[in-house]
ModelCIF file with pLDDT and N, C-alpha, C, O atoms, coordinates in Angstrom:
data_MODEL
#
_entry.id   MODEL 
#
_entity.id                         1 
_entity.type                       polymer 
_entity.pdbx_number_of_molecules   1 
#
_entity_poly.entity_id                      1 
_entity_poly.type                           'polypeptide(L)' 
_entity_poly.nstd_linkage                   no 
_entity_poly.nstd_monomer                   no 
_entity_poly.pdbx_seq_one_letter_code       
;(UNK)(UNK)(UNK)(UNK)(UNK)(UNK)(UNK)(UNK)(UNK)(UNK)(UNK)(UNK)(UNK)(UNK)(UNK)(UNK)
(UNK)(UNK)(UNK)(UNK)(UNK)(UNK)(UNK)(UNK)(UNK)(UNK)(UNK)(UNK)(UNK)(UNK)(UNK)(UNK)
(UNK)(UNK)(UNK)(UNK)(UNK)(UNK)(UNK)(UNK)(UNK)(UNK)(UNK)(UNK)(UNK)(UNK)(UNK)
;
_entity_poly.pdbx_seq_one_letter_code_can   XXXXXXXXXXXXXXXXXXXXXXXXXXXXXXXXXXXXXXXXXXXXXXX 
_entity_poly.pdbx_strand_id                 A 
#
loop_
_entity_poly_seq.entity_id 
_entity_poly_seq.num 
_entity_poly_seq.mon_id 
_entity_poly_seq.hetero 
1 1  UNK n 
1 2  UNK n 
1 3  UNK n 
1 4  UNK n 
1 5  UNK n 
1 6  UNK n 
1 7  UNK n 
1 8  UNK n 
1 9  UNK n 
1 10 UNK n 
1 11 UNK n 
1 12 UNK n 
1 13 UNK n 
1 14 UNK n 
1 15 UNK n 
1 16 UNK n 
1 17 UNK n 
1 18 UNK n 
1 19 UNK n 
1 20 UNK n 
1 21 UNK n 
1 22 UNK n 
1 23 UNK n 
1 24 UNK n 
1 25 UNK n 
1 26 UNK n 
1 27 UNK n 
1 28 UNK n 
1 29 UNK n 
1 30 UNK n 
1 31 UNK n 
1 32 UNK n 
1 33 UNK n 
1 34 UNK n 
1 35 UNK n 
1 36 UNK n 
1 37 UNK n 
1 38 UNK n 
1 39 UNK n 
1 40 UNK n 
1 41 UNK n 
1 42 UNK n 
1 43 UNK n 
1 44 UNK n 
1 45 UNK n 
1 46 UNK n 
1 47 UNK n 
#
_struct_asym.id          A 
_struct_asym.entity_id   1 
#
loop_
_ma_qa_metric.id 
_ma_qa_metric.mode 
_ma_qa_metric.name 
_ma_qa_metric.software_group_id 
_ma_qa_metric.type 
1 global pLDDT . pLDDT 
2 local  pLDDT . pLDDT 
#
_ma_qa_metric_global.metric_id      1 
_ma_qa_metric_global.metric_value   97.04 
_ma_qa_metric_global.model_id       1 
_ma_qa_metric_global.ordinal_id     1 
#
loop_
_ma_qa_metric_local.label_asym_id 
_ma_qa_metric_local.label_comp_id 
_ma_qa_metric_local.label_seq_id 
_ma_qa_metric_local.metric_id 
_ma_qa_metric_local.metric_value 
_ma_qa_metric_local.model_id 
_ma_qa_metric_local.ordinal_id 
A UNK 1  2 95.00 1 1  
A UNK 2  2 95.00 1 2  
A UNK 3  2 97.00 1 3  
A UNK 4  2 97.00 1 4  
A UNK 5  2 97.00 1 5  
A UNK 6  2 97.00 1 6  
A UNK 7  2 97.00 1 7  
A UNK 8  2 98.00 1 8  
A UNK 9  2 97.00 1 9  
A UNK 10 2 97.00 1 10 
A UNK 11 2 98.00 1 11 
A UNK 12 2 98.00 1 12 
A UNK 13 2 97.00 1 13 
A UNK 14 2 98.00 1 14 
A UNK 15 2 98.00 1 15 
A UNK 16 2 98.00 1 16 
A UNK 17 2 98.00 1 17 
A UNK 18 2 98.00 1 18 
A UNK 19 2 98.00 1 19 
A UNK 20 2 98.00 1 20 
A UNK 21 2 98.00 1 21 
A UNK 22 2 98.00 1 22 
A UNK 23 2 98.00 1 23 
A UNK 24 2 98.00 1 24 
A UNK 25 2 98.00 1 25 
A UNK 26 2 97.00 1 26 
A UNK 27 2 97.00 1 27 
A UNK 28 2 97.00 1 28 
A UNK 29 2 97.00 1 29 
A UNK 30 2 95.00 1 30 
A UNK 31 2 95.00 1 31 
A UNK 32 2 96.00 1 32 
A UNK 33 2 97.00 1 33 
A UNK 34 2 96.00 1 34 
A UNK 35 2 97.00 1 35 
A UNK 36 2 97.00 1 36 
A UNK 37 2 98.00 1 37 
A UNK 38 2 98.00 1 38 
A UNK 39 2 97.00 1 39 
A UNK 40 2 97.00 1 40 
A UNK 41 2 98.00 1 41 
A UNK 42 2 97.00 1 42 
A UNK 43 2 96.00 1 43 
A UNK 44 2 97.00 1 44 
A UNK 45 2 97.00 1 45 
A UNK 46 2 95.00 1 46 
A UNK 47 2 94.00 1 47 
#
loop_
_atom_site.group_PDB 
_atom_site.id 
_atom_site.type_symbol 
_atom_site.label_atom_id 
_atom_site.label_alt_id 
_atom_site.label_comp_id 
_atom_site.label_asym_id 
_atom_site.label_entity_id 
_atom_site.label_seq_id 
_atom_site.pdbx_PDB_ins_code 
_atom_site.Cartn_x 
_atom_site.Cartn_y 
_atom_site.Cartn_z 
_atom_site.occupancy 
_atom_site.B_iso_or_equiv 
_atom_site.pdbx_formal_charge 
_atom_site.auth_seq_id 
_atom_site.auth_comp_id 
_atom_site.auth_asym_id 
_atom_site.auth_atom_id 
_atom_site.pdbx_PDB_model_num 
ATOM 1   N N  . UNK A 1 1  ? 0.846  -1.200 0.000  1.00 95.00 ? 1  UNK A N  1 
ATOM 2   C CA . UNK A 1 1  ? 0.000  0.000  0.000  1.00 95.00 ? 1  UNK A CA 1 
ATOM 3   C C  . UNK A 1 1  ? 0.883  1.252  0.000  1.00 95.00 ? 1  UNK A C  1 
ATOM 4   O O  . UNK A 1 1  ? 0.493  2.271  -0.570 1.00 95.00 ? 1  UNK A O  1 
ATOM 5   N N  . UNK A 1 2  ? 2.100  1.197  0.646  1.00 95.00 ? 2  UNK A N  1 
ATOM 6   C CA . UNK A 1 2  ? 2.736  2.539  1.003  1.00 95.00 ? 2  UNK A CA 1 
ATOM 7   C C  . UNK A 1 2  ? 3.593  2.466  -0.177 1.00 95.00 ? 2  UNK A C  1 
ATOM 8   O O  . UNK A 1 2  ? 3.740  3.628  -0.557 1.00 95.00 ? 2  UNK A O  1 
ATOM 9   N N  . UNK A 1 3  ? 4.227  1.671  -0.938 1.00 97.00 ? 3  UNK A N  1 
ATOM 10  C CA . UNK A 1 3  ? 4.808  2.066  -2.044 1.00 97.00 ? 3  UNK A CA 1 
ATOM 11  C C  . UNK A 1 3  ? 3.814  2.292  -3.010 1.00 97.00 ? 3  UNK A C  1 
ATOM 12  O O  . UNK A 1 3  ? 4.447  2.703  -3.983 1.00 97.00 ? 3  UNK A O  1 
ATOM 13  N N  . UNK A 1 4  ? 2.638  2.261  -3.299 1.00 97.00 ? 4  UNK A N  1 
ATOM 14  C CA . UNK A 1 4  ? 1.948  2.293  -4.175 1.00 97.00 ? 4  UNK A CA 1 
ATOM 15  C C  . UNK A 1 4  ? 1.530  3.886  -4.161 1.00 97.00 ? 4  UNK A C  1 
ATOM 16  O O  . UNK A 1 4  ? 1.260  4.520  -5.181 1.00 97.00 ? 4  UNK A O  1 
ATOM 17  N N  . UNK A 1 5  ? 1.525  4.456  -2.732 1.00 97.00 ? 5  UNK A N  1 
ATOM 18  C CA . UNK A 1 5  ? 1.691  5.680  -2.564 1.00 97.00 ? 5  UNK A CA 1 
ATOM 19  C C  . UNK A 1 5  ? 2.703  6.831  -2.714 1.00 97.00 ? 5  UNK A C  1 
ATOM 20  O O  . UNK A 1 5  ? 2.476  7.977  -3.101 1.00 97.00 ? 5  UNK A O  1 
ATOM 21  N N  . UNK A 1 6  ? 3.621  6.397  -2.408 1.00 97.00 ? 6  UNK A N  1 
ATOM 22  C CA . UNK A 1 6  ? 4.871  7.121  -2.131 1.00 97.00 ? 6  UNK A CA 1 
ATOM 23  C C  . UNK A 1 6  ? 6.302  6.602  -3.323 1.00 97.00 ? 6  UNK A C  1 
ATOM 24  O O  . UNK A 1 6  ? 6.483  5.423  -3.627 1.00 97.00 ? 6  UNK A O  1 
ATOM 25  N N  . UNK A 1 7  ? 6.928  7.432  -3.699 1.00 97.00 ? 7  UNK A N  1 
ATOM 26  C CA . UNK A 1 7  ? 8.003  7.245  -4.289 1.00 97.00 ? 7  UNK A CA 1 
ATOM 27  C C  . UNK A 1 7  ? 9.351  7.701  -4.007 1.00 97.00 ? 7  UNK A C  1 
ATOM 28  O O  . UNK A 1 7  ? 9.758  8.859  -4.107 1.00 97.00 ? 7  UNK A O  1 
ATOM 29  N N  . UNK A 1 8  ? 9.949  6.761  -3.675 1.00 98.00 ? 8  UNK A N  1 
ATOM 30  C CA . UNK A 1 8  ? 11.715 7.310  -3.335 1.00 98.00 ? 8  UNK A CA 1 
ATOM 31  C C  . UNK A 1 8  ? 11.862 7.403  -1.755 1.00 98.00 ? 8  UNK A C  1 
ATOM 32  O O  . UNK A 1 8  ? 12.914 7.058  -1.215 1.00 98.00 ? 8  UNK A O  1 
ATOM 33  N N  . UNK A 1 9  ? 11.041 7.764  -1.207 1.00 97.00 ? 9  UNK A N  1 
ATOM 34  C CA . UNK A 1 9  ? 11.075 7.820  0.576  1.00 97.00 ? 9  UNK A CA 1 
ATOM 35  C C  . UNK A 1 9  ? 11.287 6.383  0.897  1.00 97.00 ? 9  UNK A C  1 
ATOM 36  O O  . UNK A 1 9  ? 12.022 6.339  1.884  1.00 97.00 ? 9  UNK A O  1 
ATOM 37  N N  . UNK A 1 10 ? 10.960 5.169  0.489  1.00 97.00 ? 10 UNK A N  1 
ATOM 38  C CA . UNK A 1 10 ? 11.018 3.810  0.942  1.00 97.00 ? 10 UNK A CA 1 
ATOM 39  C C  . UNK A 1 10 ? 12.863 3.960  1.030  1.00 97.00 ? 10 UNK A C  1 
ATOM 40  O O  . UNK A 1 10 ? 13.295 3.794  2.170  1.00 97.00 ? 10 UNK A O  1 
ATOM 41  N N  . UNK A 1 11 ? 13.735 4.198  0.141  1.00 98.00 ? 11 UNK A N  1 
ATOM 42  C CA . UNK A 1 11 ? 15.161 4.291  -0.253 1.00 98.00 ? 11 UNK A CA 1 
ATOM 43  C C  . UNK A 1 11 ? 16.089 5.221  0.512  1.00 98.00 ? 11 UNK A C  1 
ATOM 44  O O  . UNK A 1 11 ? 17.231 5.576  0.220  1.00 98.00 ? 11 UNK A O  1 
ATOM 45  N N  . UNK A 1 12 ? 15.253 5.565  1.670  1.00 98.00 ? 12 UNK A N  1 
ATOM 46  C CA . UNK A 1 12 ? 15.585 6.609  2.302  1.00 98.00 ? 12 UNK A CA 1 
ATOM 47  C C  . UNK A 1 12 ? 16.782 6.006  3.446  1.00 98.00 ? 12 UNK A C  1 
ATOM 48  O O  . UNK A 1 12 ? 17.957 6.357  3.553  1.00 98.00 ? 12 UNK A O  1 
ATOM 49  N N  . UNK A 1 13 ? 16.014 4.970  4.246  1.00 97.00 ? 13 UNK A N  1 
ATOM 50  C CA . UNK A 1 13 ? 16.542 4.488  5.415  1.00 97.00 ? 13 UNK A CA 1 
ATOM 51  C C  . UNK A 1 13 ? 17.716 3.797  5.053  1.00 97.00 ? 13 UNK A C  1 
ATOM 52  O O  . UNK A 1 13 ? 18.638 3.987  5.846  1.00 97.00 ? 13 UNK A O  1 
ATOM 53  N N  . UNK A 1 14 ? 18.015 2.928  3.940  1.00 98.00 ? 14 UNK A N  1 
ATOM 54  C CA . UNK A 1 14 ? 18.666 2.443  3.592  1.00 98.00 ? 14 UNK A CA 1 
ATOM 55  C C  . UNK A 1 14 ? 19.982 2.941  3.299  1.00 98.00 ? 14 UNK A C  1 
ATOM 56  O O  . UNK A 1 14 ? 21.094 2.770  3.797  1.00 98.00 ? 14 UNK A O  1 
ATOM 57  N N  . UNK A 1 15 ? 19.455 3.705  2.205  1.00 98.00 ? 15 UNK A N  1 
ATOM 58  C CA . UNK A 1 15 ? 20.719 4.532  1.717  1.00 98.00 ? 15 UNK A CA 1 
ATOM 59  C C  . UNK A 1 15 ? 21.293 5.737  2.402  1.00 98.00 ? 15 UNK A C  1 
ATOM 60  O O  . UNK A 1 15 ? 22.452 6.088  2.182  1.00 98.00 ? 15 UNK A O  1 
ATOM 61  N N  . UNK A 1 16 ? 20.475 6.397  3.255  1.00 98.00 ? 16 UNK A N  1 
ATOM 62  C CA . UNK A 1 16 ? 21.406 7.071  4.991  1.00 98.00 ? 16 UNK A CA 1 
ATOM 63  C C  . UNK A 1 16 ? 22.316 6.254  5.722  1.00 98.00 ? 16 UNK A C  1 
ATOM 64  O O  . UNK A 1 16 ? 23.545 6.311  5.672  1.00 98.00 ? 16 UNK A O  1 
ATOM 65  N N  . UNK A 1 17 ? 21.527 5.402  6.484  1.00 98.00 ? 17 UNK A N  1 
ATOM 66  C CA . UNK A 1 17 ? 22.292 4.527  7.164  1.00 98.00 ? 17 UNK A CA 1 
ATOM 67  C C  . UNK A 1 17 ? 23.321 3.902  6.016  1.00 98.00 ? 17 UNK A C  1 
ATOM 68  O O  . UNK A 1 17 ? 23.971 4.930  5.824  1.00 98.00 ? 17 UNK A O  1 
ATOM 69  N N  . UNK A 1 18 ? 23.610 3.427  5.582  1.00 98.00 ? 18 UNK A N  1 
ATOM 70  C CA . UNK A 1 18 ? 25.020 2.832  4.586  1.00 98.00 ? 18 UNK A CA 1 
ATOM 71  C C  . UNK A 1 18 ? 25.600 4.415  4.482  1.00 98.00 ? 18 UNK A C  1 
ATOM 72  O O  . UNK A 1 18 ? 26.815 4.332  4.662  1.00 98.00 ? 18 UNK A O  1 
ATOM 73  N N  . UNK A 1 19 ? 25.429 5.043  4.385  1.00 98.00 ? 19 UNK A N  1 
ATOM 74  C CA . UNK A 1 19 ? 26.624 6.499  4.243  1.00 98.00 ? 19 UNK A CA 1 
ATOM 75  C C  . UNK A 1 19 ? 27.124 6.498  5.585  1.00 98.00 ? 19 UNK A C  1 
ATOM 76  O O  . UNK A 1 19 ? 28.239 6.096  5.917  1.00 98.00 ? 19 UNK A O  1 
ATOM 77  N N  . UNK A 1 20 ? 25.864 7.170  6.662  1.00 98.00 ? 20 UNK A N  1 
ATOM 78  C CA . UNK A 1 20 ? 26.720 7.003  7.938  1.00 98.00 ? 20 UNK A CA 1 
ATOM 79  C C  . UNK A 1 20 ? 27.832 5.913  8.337  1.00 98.00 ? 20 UNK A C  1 
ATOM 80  O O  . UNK A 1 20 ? 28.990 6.064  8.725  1.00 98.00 ? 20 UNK A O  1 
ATOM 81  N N  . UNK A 1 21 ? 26.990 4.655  8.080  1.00 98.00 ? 21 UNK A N  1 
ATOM 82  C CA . UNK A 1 21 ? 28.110 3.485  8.723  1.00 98.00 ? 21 UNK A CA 1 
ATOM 83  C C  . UNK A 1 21 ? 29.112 3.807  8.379  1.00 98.00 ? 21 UNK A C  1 
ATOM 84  O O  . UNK A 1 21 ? 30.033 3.647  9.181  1.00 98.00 ? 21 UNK A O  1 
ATOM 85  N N  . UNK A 1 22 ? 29.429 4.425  7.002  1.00 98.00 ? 22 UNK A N  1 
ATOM 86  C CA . UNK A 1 22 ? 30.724 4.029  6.291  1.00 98.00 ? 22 UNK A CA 1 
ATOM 87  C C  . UNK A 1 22 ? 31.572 5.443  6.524  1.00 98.00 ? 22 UNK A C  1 
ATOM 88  O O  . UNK A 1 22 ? 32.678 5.856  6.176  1.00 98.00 ? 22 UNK A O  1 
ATOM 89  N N  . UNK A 1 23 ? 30.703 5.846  7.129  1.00 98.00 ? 23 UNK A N  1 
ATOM 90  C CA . UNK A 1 23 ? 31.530 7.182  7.810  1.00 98.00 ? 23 UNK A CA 1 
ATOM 91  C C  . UNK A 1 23 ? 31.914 7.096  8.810  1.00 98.00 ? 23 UNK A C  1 
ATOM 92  O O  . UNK A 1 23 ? 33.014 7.649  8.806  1.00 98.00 ? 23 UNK A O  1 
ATOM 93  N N  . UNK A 1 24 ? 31.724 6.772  9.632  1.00 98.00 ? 24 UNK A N  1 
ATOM 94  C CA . UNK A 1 24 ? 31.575 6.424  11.338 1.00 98.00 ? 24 UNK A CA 1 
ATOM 95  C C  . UNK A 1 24 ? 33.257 5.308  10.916 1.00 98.00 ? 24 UNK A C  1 
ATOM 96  O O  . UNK A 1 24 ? 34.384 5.612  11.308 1.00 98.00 ? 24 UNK A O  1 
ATOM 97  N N  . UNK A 1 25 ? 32.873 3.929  9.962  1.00 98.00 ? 25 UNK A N  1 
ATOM 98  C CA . UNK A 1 25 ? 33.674 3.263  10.011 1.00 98.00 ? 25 UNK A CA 1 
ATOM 99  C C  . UNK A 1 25 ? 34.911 3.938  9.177  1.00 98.00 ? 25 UNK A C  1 
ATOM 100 O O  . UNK A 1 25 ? 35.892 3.195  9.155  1.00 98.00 ? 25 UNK A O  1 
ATOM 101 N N  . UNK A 1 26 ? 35.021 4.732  8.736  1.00 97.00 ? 26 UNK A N  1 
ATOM 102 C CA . UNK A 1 26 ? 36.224 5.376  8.566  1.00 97.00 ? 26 UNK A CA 1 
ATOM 103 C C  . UNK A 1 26 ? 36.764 5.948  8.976  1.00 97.00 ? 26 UNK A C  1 
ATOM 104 O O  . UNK A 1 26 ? 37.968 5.690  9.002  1.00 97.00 ? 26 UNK A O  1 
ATOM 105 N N  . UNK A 1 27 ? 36.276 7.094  9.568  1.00 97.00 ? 27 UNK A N  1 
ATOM 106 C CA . UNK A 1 27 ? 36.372 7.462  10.833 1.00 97.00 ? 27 UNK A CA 1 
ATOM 107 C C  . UNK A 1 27 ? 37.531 7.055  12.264 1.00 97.00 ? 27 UNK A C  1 
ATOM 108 O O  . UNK A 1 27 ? 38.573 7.489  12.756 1.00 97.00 ? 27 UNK A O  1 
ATOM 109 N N  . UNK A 1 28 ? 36.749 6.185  12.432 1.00 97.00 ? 28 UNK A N  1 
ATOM 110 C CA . UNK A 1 28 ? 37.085 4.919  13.342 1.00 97.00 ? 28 UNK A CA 1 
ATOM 111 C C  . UNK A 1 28 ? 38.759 4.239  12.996 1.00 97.00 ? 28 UNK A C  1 
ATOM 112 O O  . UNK A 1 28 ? 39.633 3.885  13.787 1.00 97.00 ? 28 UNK A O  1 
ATOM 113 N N  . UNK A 1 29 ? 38.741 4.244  11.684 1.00 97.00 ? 29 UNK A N  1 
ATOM 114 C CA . UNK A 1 29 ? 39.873 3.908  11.407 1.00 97.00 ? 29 UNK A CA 1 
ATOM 115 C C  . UNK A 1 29 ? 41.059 4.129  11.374 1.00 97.00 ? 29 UNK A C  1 
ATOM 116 O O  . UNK A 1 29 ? 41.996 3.493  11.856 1.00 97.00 ? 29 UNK A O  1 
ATOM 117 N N  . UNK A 1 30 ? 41.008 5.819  10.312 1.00 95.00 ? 30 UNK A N  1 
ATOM 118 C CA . UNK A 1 30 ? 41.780 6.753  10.374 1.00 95.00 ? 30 UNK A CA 1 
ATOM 119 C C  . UNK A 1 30 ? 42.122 7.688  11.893 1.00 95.00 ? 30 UNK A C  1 
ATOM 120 O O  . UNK A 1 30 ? 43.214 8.226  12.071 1.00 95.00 ? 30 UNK A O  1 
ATOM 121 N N  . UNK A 1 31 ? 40.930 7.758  12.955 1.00 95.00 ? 31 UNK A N  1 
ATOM 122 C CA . UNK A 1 31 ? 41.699 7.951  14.014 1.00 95.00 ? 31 UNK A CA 1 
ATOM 123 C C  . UNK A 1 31 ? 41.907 6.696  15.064 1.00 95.00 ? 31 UNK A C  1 
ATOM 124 O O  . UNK A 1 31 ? 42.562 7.040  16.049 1.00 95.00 ? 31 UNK A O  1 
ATOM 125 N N  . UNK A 1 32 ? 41.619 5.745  15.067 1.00 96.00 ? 32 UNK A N  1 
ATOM 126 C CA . UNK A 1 32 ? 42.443 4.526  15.810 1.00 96.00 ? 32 UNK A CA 1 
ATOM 127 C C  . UNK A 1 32 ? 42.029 4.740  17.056 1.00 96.00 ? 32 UNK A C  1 
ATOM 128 O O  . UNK A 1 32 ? 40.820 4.946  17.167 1.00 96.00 ? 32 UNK A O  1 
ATOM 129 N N  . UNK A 1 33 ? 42.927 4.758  18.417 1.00 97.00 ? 33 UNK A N  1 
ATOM 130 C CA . UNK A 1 33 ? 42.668 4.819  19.593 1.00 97.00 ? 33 UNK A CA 1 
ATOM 131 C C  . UNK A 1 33 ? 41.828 5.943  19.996 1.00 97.00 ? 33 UNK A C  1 
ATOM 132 O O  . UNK A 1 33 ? 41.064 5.690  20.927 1.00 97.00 ? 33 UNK A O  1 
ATOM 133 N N  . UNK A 1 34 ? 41.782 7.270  19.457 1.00 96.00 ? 34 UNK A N  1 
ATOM 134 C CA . UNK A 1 34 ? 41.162 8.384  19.941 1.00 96.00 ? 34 UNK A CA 1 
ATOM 135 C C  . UNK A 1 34 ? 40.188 8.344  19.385 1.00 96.00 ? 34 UNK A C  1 
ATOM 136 O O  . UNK A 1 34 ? 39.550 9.164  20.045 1.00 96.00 ? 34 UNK A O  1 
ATOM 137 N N  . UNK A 1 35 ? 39.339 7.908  18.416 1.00 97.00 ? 35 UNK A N  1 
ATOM 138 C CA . UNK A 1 35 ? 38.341 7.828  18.439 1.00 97.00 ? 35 UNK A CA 1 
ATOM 139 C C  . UNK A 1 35 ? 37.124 7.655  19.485 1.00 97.00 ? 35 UNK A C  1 
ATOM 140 O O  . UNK A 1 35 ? 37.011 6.551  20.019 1.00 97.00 ? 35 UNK A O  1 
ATOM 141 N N  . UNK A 1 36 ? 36.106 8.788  19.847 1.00 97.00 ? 36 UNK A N  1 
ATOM 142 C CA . UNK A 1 36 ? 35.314 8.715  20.658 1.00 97.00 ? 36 UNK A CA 1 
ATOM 143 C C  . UNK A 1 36 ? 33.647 8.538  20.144 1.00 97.00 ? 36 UNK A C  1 
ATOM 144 O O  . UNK A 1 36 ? 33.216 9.453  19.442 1.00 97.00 ? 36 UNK A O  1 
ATOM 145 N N  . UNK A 1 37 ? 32.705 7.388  20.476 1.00 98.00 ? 37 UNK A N  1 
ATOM 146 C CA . UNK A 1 37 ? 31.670 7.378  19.877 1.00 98.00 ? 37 UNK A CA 1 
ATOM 147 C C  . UNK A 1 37 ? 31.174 8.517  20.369 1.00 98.00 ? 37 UNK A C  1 
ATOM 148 O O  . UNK A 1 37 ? 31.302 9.306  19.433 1.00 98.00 ? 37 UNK A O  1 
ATOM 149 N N  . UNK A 1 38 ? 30.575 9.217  21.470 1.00 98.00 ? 38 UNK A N  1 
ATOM 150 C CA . UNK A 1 38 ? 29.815 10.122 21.890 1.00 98.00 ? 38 UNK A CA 1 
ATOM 151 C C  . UNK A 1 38 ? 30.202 11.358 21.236 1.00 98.00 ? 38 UNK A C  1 
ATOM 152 O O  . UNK A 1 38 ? 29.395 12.254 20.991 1.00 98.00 ? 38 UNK A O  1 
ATOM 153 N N  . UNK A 1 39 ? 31.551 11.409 20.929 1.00 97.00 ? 39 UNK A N  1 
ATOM 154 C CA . UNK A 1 39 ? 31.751 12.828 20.649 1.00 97.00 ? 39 UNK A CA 1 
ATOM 155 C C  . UNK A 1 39 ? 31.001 12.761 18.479 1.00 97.00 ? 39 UNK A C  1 
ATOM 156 O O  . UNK A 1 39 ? 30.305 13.647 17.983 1.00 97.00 ? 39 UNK A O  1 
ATOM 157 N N  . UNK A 1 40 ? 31.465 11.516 17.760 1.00 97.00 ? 40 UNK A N  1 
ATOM 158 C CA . UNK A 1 40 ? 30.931 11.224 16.674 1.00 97.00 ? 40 UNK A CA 1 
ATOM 159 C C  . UNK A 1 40 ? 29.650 11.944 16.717 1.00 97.00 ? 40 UNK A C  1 
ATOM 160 O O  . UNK A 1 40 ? 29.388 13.018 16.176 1.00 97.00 ? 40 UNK A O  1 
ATOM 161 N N  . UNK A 1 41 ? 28.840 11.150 17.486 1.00 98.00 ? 41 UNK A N  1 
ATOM 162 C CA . UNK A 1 41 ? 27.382 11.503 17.444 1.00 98.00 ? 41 UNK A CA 1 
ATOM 163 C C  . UNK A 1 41 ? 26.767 12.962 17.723 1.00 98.00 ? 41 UNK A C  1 
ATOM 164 O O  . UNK A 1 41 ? 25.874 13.564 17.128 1.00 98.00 ? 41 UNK A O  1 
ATOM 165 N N  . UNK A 1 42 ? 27.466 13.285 18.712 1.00 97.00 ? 42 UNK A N  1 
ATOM 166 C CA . UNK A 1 42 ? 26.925 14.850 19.352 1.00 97.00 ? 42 UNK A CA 1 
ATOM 167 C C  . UNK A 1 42 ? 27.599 15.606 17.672 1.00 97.00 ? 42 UNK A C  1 
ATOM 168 O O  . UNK A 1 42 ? 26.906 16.450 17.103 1.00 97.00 ? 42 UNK A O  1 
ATOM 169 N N  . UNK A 1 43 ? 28.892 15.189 17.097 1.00 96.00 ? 43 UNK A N  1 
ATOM 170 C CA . UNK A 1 43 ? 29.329 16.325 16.002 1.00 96.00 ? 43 UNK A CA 1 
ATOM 171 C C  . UNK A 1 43 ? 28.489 16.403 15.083 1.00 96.00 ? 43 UNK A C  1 
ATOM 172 O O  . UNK A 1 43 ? 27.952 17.430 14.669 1.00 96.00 ? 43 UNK A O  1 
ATOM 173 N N  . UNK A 1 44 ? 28.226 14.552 14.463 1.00 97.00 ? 44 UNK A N  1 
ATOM 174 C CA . UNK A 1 44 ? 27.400 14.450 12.942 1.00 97.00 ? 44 UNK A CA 1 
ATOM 175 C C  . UNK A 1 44 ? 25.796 15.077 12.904 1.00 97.00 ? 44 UNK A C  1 
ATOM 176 O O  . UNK A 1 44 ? 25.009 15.410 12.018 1.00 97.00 ? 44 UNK A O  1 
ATOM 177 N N  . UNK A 1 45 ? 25.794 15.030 14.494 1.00 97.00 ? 45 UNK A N  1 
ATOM 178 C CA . UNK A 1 45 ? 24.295 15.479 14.836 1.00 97.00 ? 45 UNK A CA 1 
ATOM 179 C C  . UNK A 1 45 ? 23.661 16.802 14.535 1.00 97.00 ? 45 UNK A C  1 
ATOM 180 O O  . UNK A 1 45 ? 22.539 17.219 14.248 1.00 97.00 ? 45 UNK A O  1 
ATOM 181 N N  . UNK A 1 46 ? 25.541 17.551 14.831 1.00 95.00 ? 46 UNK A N  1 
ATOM 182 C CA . UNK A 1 46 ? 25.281 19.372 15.372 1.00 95.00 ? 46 UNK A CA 1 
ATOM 183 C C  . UNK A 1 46 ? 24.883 20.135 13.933 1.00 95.00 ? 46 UNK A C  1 
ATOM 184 O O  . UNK A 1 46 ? 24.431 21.277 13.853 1.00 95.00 ? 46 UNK A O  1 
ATOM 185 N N  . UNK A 1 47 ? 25.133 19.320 12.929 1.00 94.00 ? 47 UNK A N  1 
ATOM 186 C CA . UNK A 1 47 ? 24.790 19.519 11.247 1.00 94.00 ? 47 UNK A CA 1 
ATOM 187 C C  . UNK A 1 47 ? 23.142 19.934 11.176 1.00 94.00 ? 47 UNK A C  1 
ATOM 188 O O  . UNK A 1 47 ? 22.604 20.142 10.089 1.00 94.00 ? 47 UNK A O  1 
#
């Protein structure tokens, strides 16, 4: 019913989340030990 309604919003959740992850996981990488989750979240958030 809801795709029959709506177009492109279904592609939404998907394709956000896979950018973030792959940000977060790079992230993560390139800074190694100092990496802090809380501070990630409060920054990507402050956007």
């Amino acid at each position: 019913n809801r795709v029959s309604l709506s177009q492109v919003q279904l592609c939404s959740y998907f394709t956000g989340y896979t950018e973030i992850y792959e940000l977060r996981e790079q992230l993560k990488k390139e800074q190694g030990a100092t990496f802090n989750l809380k501070k990630f979240h409060e920054k990507f958030l402050s956007y």
